[in-house]
PDB file of N, CA and C in Angstrom:
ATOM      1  N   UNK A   1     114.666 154.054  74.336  1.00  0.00           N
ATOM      2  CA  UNK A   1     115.633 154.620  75.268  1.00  0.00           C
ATOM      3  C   UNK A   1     116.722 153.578  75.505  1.00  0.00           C
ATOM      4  N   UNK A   2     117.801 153.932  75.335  1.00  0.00           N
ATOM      5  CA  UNK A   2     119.370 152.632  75.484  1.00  0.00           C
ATOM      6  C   UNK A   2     119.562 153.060  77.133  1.00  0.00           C
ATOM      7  N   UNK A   3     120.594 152.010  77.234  1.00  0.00           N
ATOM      8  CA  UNK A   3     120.918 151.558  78.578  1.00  0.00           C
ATOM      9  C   UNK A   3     121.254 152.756  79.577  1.00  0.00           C
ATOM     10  N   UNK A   4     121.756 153.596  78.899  1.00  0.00           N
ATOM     11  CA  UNK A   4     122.654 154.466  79.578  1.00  0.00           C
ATOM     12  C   UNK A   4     121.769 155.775  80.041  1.00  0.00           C
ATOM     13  N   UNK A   5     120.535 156.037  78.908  1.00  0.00           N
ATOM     14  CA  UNK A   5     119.584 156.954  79.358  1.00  0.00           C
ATOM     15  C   UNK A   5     118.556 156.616  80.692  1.00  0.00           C
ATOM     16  N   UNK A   6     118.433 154.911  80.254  1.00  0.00           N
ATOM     17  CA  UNK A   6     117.048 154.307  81.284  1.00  0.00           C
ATOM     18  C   UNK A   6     118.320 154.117  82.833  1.00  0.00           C
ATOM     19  N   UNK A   7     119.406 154.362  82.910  1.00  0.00           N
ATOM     20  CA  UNK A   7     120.376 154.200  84.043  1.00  0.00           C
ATOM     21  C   UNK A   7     120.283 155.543  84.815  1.00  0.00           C
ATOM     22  N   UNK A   8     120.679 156.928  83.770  1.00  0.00           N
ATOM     23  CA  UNK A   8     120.313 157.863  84.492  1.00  0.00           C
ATOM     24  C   UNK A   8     119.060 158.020  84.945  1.00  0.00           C
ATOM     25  N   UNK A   9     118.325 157.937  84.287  1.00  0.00           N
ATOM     26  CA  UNK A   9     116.995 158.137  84.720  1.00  0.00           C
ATOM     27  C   UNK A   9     116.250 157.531  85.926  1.00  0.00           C
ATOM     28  N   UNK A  10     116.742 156.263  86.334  1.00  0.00           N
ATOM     29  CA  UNK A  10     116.602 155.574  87.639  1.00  0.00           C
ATOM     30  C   UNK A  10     117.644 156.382  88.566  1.00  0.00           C
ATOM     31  N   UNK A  11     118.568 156.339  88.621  1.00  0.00           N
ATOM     32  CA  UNK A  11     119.550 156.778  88.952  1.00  0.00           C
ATOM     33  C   UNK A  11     118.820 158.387  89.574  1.00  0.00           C
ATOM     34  N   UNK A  12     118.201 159.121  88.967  1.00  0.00           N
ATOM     35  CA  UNK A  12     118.091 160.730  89.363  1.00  0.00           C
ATOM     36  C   UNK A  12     116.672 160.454  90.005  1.00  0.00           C
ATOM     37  N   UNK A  13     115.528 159.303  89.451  1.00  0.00           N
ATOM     38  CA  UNK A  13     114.323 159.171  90.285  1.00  0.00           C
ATOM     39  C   UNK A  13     114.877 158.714  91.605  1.00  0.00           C
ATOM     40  N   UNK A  14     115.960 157.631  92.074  1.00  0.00           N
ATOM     41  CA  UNK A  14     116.496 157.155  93.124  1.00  0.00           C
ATOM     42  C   UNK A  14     117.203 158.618  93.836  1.00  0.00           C
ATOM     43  N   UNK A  15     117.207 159.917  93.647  1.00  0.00           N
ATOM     44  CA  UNK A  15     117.720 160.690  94.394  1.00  0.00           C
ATOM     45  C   UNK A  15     119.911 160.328  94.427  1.00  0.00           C
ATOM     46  N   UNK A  16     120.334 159.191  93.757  1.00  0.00           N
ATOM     47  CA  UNK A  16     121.276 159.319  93.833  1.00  0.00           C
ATOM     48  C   UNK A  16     122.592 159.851  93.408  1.00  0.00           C
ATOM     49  N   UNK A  17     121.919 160.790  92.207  1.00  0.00           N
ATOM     50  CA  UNK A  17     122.887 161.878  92.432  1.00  0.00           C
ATOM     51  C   UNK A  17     123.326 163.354  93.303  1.00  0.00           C
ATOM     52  N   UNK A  18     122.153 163.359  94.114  1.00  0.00           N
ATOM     53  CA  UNK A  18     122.263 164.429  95.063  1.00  0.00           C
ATOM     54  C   UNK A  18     123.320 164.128  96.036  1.00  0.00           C
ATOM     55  N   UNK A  19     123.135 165.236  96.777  1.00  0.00           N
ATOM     56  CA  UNK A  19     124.926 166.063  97.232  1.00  0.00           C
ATOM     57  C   UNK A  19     124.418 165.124  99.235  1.00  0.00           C
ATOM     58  N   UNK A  20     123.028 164.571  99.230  1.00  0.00           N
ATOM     59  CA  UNK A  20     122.660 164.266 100.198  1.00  0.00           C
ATOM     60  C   UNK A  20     122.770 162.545 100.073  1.00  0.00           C
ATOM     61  N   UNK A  21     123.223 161.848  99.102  1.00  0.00           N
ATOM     62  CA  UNK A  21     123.127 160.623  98.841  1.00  0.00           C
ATOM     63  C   UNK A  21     124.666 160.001  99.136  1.00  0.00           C
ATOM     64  N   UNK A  22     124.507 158.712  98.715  1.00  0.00           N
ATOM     65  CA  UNK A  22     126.106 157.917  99.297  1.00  0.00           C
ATOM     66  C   UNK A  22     127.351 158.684  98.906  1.00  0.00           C
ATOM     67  N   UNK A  23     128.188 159.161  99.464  1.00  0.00           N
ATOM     68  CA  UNK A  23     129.006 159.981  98.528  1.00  0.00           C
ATOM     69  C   UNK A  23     129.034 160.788  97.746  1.00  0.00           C
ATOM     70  N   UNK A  24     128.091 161.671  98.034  1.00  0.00           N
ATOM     71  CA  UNK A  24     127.646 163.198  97.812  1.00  0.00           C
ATOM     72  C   UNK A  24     127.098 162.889  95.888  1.00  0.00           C
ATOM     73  N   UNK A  25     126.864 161.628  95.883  1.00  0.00           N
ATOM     74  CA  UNK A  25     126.649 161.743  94.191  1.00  0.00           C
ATOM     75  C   UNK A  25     127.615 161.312  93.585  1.00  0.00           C
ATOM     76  N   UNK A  26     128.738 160.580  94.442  1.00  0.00           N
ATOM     77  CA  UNK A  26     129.672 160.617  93.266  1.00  0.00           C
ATOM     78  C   UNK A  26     129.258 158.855  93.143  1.00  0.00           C
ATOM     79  N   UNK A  27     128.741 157.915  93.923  1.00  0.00           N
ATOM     80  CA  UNK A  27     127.936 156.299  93.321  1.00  0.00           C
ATOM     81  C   UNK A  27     127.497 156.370  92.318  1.00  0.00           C
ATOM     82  N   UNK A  28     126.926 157.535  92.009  1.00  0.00           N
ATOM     83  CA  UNK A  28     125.579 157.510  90.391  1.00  0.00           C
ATOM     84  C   UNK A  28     126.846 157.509  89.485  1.00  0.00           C
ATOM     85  N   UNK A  29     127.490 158.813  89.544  1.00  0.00           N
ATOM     86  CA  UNK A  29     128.369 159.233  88.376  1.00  0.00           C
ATOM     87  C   UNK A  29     129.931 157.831  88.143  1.00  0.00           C
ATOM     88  N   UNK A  30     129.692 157.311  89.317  1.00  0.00           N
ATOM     89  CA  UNK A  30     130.727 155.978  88.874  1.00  0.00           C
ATOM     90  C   UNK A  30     130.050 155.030  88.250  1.00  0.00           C
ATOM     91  N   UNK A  31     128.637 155.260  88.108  1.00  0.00           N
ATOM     92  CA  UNK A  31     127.914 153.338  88.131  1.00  0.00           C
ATOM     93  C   UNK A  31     127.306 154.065  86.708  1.00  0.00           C
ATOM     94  N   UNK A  32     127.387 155.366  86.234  1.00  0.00           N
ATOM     95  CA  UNK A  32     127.103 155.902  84.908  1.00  0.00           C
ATOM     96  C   UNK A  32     128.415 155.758  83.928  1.00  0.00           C
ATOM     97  N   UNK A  33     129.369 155.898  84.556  1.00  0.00           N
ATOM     98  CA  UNK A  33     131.095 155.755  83.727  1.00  0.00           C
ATOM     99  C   UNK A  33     130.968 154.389  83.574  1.00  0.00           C
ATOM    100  N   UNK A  34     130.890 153.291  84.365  1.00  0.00           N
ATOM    101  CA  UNK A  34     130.340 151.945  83.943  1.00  0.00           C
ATOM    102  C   UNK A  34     129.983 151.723  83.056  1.00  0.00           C
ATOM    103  N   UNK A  35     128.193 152.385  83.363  1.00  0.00           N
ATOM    104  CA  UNK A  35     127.419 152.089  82.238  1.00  0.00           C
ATOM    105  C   UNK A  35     127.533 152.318  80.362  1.00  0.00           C
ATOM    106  N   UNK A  36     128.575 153.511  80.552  1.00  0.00           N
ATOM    107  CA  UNK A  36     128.857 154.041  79.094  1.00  0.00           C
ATOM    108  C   UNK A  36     130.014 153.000  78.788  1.00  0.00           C
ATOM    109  N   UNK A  37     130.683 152.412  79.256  1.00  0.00           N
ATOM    110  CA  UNK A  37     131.724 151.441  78.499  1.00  0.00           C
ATOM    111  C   UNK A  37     131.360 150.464  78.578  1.00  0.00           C
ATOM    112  N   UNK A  38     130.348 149.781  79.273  1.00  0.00           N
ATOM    113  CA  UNK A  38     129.567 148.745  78.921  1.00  0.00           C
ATOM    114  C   UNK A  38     128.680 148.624  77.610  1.00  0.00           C
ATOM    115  N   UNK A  39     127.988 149.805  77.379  1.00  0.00           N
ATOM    116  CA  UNK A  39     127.338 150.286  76.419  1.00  0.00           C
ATOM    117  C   UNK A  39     127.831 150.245  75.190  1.00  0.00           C
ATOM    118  N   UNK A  40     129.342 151.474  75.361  1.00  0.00           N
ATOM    119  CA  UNK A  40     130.112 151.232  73.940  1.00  0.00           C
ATOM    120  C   UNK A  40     130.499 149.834  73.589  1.00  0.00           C
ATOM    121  N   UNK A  41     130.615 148.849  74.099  1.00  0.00           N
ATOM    122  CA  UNK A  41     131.659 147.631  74.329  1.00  0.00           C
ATOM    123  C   UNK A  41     130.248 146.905  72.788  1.00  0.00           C
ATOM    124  N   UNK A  42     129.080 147.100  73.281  1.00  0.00           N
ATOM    125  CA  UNK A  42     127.772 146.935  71.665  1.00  0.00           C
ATOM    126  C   UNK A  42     127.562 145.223  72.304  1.00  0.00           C
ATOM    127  N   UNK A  43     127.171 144.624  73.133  1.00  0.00           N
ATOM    128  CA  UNK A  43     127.127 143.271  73.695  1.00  0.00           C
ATOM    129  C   UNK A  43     125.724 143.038  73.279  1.00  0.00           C
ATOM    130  N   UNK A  44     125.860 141.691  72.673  1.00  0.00           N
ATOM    131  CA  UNK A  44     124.174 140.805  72.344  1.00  0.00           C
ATOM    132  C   UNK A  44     124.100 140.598  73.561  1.00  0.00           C
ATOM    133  N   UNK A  45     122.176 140.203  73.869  1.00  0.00           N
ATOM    134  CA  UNK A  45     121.890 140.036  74.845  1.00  0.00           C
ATOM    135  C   UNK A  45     122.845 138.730  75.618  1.00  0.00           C
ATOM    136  N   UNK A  46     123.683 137.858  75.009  1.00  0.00           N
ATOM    137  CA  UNK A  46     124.112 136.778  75.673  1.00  0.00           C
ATOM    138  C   UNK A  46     125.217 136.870  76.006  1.00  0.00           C
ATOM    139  N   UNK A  47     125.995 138.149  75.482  1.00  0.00           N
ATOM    140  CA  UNK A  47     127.641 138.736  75.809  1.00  0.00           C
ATOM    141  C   UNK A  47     126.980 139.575  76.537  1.00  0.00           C
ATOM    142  N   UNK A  48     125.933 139.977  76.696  1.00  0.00           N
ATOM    143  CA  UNK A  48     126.005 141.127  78.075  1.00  0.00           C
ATOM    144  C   UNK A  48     125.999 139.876  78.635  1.00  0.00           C
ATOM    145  N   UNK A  49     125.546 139.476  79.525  1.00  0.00           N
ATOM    146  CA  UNK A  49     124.690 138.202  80.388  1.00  0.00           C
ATOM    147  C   UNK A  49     126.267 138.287  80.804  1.00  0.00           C
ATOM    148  N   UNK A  50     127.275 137.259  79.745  1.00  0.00           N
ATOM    149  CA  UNK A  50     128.251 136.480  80.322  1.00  0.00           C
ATOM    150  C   UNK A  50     129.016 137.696  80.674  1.00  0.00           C
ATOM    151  N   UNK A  51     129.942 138.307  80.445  1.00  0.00           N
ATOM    152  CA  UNK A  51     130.392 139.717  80.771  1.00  0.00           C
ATOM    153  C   UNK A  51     129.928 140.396  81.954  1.00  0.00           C
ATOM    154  N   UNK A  52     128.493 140.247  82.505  1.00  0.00           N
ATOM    155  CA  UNK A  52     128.098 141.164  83.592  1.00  0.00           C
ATOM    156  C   UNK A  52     128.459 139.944  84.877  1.00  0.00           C
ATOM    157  N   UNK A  53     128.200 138.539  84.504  1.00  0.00           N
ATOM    158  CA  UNK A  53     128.812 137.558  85.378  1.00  0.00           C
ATOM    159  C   UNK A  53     129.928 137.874  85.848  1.00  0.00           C
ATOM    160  N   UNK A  54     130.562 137.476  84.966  1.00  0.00           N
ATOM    161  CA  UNK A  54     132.508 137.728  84.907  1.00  0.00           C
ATOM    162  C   UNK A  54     132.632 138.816  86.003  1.00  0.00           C
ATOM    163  N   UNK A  55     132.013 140.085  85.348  1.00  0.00           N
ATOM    164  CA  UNK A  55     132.352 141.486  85.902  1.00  0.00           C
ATOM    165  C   UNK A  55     131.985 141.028  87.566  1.00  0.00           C
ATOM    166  N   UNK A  56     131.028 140.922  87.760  1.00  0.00           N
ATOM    167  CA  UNK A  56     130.197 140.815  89.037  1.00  0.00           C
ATOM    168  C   UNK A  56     131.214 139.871  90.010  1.00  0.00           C
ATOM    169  N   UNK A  57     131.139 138.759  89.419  1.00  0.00           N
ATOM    170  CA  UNK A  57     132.488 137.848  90.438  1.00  0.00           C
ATOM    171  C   UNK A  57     133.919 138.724  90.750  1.00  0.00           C
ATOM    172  N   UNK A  58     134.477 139.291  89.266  1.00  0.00           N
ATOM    173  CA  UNK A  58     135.678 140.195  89.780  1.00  0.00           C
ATOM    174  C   UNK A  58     135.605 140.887  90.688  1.00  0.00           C
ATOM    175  N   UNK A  59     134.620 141.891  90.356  1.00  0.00           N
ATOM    176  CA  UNK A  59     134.390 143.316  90.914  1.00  0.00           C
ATOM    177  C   UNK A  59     133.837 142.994  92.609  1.00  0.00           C
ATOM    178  N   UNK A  60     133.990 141.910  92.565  1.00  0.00           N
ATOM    179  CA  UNK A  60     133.277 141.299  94.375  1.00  0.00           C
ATOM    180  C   UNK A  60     134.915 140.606  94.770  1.00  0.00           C
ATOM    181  N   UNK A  61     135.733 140.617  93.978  1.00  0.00           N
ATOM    182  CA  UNK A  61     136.943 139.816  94.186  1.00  0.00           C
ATOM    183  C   UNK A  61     136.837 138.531  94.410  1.00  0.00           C
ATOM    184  N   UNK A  62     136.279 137.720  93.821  1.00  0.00           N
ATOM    185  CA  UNK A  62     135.882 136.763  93.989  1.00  0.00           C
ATOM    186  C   UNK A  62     136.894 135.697  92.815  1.00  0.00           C
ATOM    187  N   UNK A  63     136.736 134.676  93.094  1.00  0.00           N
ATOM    188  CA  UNK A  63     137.557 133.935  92.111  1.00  0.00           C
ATOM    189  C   UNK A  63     136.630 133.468  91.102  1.00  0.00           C
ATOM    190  N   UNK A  64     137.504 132.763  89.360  1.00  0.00           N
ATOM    191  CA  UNK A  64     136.451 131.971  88.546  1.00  0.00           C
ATOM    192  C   UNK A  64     136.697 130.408  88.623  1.00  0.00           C
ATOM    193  N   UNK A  65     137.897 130.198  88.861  1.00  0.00           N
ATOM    194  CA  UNK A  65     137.776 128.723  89.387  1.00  0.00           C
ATOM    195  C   UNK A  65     138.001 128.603  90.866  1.00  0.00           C
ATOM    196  N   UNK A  66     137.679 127.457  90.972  1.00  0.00           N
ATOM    197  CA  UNK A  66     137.605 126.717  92.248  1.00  0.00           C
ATOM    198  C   UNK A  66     138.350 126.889  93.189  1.00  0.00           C
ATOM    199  N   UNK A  67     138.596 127.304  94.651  1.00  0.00           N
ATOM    200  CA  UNK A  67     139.752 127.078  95.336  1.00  0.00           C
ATOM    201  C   UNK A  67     140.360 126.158  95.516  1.00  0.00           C
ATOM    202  N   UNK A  68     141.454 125.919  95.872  1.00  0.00           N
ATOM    203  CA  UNK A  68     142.343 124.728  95.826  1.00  0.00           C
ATOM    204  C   UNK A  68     143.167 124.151  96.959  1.00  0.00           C
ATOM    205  N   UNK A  69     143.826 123.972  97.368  1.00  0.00           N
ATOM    206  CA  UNK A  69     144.622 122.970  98.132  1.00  0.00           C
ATOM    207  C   UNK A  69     146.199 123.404  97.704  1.00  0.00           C
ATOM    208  N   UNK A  70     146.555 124.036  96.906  1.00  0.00           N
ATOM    209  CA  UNK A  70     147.676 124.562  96.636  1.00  0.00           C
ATOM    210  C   UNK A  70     148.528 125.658  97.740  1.00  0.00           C
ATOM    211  N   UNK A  71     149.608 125.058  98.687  1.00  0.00           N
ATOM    212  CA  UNK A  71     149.859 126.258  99.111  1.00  0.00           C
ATOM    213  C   UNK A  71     149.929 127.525  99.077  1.00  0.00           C
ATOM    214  N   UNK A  72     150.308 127.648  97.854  1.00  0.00           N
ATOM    215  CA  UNK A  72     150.333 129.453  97.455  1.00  0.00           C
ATOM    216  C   UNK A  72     149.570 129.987  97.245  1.00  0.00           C
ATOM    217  N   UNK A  73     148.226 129.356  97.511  1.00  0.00           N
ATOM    218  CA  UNK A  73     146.770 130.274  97.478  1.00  0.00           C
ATOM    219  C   UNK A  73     146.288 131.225  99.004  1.00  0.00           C
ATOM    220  N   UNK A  74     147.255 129.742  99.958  1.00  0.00           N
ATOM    221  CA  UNK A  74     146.673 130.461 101.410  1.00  0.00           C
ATOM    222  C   UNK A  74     148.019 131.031 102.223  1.00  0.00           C
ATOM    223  N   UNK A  75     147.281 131.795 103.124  1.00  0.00           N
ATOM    224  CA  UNK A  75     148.298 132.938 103.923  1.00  0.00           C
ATOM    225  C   UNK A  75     147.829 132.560 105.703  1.00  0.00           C
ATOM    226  N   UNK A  76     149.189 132.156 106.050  1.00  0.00           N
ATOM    227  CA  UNK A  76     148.878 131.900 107.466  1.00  0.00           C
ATOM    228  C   UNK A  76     148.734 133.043 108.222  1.00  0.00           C
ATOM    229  N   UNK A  77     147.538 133.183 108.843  1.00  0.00           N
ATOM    230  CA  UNK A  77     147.521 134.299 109.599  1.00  0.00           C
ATOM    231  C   UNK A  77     147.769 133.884 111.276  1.00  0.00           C
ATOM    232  N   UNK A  78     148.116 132.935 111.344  1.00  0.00           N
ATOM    233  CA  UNK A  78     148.125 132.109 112.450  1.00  0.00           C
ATOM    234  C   UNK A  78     148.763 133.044 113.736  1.00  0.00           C
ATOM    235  N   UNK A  79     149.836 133.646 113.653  1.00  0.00           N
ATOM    236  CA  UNK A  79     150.890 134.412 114.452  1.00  0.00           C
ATOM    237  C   UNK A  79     149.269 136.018 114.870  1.00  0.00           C
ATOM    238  N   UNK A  80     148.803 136.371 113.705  1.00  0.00           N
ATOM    239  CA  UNK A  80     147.675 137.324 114.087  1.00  0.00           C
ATOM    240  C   UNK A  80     146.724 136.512 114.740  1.00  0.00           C
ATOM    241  N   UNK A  81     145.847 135.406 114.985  1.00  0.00           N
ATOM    242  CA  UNK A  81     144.614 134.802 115.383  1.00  0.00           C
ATOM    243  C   UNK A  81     145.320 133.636 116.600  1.00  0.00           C
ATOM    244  N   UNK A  82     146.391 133.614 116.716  1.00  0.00           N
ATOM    245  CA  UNK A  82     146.933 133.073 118.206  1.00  0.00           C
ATOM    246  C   UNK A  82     146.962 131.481 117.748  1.00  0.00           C
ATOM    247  N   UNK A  83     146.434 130.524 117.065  1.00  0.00           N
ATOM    248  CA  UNK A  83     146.293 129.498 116.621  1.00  0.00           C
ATOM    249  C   UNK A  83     146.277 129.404 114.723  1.00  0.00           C
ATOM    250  N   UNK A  84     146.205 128.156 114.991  1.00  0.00           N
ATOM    251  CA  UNK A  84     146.941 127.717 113.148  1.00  0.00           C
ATOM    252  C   UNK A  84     145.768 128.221 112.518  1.00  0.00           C
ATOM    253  N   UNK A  85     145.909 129.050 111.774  1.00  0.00           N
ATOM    254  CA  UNK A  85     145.069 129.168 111.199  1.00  0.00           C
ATOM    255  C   UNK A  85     144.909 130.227 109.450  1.00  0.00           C
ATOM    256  N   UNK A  86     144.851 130.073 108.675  1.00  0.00           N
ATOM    257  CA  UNK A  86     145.040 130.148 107.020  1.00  0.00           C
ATOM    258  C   UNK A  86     143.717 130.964 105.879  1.00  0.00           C
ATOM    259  N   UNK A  87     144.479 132.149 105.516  1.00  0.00           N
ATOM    260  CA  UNK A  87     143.358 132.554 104.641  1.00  0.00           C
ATOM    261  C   UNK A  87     143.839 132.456 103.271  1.00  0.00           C
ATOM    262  N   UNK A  88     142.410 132.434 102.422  1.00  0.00           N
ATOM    263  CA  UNK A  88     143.016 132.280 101.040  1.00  0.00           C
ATOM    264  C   UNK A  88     143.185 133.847 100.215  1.00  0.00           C
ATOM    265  N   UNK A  89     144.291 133.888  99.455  1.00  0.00           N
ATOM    266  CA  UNK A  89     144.860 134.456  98.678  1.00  0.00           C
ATOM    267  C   UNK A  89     144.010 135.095  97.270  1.00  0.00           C
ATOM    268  N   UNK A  90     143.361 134.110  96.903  1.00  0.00           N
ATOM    269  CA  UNK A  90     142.423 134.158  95.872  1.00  0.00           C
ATOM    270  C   UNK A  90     141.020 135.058  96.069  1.00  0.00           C
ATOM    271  N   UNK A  91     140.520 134.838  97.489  1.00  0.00           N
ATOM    272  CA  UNK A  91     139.123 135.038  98.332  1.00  0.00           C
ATOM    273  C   UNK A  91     139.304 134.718  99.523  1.00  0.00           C
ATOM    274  N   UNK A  92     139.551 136.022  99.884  1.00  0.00           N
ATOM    275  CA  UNK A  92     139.914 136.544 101.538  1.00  0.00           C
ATOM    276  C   UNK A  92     138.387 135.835 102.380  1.00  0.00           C
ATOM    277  N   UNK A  93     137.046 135.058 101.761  1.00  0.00           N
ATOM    278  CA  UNK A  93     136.122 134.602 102.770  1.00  0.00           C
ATOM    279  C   UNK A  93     136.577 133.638 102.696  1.00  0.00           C
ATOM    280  N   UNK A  94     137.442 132.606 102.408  1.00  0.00           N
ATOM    281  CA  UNK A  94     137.689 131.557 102.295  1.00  0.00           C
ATOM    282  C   UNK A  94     138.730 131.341 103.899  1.00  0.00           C
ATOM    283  N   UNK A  95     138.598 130.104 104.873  1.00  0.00           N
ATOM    284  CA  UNK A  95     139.915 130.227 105.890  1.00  0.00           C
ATOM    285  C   UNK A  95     139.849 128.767 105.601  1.00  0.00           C
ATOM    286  N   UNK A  96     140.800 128.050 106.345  1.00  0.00           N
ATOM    287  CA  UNK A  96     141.390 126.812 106.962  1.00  0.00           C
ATOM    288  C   UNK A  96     141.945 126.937 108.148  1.00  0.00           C
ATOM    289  N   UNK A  97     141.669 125.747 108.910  1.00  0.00           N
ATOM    290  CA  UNK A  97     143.046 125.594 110.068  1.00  0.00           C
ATOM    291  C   UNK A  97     143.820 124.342 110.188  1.00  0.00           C
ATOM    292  N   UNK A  98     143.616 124.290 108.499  1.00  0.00           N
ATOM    293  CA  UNK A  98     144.820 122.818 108.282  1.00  0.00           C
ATOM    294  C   UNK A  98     145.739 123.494 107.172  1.00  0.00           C
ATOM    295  N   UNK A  99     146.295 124.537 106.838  1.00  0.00           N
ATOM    296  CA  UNK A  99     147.138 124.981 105.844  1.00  0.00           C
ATOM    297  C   UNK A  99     146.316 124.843 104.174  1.00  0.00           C
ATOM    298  N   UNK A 100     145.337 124.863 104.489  1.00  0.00           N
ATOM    299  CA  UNK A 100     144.535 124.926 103.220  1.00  0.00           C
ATOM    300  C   UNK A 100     144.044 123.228 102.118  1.00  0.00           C
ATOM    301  N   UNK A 101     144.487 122.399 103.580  1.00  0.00           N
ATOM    302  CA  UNK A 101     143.717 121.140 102.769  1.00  0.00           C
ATOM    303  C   UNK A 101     141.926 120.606 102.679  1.00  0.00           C
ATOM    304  N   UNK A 102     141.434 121.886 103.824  1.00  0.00           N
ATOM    305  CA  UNK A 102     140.383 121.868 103.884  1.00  0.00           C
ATOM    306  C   UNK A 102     140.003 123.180 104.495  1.00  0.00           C
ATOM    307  N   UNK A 103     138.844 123.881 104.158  1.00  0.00           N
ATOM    308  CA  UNK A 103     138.530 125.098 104.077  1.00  0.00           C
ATOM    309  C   UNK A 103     136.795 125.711 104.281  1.00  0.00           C
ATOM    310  N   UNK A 104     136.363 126.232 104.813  1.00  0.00           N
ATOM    311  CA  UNK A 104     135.211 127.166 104.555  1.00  0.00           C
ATOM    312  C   UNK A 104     134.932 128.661 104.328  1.00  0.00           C
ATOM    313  N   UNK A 105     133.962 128.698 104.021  1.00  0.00           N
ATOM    314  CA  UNK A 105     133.861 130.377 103.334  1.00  0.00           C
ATOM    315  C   UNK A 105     132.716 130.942 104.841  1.00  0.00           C
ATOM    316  N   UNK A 106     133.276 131.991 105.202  1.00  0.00           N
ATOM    317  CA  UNK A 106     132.992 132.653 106.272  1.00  0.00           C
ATOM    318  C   UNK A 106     131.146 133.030 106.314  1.00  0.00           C
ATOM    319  N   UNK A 107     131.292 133.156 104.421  1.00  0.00           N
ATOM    320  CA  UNK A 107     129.675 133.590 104.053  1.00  0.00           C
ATOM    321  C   UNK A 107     128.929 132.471 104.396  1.00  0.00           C
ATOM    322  N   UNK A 108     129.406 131.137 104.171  1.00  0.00           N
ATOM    323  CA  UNK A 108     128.259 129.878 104.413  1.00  0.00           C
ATOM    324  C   UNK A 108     127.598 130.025 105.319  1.00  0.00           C
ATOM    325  N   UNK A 109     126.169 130.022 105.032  1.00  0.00           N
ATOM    326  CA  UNK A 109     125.061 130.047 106.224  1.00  0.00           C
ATOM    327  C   UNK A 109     124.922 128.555 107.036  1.00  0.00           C
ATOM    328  N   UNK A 110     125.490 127.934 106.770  1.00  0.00           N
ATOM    329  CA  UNK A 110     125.287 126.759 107.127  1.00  0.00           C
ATOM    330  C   UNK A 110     126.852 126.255 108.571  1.00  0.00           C
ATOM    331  N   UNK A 111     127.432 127.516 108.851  1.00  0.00           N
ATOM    332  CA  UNK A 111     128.378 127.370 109.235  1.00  0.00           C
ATOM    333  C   UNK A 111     129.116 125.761 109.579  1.00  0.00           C
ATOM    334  N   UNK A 112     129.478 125.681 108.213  1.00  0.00           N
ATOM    335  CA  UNK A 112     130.881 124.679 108.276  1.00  0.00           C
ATOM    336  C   UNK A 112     132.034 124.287 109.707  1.00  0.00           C
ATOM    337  N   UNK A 113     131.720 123.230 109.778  1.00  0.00           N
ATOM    338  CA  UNK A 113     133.222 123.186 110.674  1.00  0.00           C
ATOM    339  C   UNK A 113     134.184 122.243 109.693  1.00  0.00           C
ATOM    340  N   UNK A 114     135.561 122.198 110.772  1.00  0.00           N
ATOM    341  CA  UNK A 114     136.645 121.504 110.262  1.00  0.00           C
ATOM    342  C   UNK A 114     136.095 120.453 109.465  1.00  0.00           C
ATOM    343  N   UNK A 115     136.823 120.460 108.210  1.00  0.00           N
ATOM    344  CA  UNK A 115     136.834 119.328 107.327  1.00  0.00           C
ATOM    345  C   UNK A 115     135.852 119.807 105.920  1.00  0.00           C
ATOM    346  N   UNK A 116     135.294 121.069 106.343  1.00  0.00           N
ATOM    347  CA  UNK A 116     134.075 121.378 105.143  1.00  0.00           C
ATOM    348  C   UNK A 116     135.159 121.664 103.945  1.00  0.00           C
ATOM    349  N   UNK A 117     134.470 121.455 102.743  1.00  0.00           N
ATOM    350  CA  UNK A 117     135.255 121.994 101.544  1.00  0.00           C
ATOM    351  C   UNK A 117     134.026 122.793 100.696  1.00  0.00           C
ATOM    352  N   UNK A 118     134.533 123.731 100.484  1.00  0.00           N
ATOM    353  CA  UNK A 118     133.455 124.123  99.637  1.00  0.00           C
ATOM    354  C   UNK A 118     133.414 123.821  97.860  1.00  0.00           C
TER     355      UNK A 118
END
């Protein structure tokens, strides 16, 4: 059975194409249009791998390199949040409240203060 049969098939045991599921069914039938151009695309197991990475960081909007220190990455939102304060351009979890010479990501469990870099 290829990718695209063992997808539906989870997919219809998970109930998620019914008219009672996230969006009346229409999650399955997007994450099945996926699956068929992933499929056609014919990837060895090590081009799927890198490809589903890639995809996964995009598709989360996420960046592939590093954030930076470059002004034109961050957006002062300062005038909205009443104090100085800077989001990045690249990855909206990313802030500063030094114009982007130093930064944390909102996700860190470890909540960062001033001066963290990730």
């Amino acid at each position: 059975m290829g990718i695209v049969a063992k997808a539906e098939a989870e997919l219809l045991r998970a109930g998620l194409f019914d008219k009672d599921s996230d969006y009346g069914g229409a999650t399955a039938h997007a994450v099945m249009e996926l699956l068929k151009v992933f499929a056609d695309q014919g990837h060895s197991g090590s081009s799927a791998y890198i490809t589903l990475g890639i995809f996964d960081k995009l598709a989360k909007q996420q960046t592939l390199t590093p954030i930076t220190d470059d002004p034109s990455e961050w957006n002062d939102v300062s005038e909205m949040s009443g104090y100085p304060f800077w989001q990045n351009n690249r990855d909206s979890r990313f802030f500063s409240r030094d114009g982007g010479k130093n930064w944390y990501n909102v996700e860190d469990s470890n909540d960062k203060l001033d001066g963290a870099r990730e």
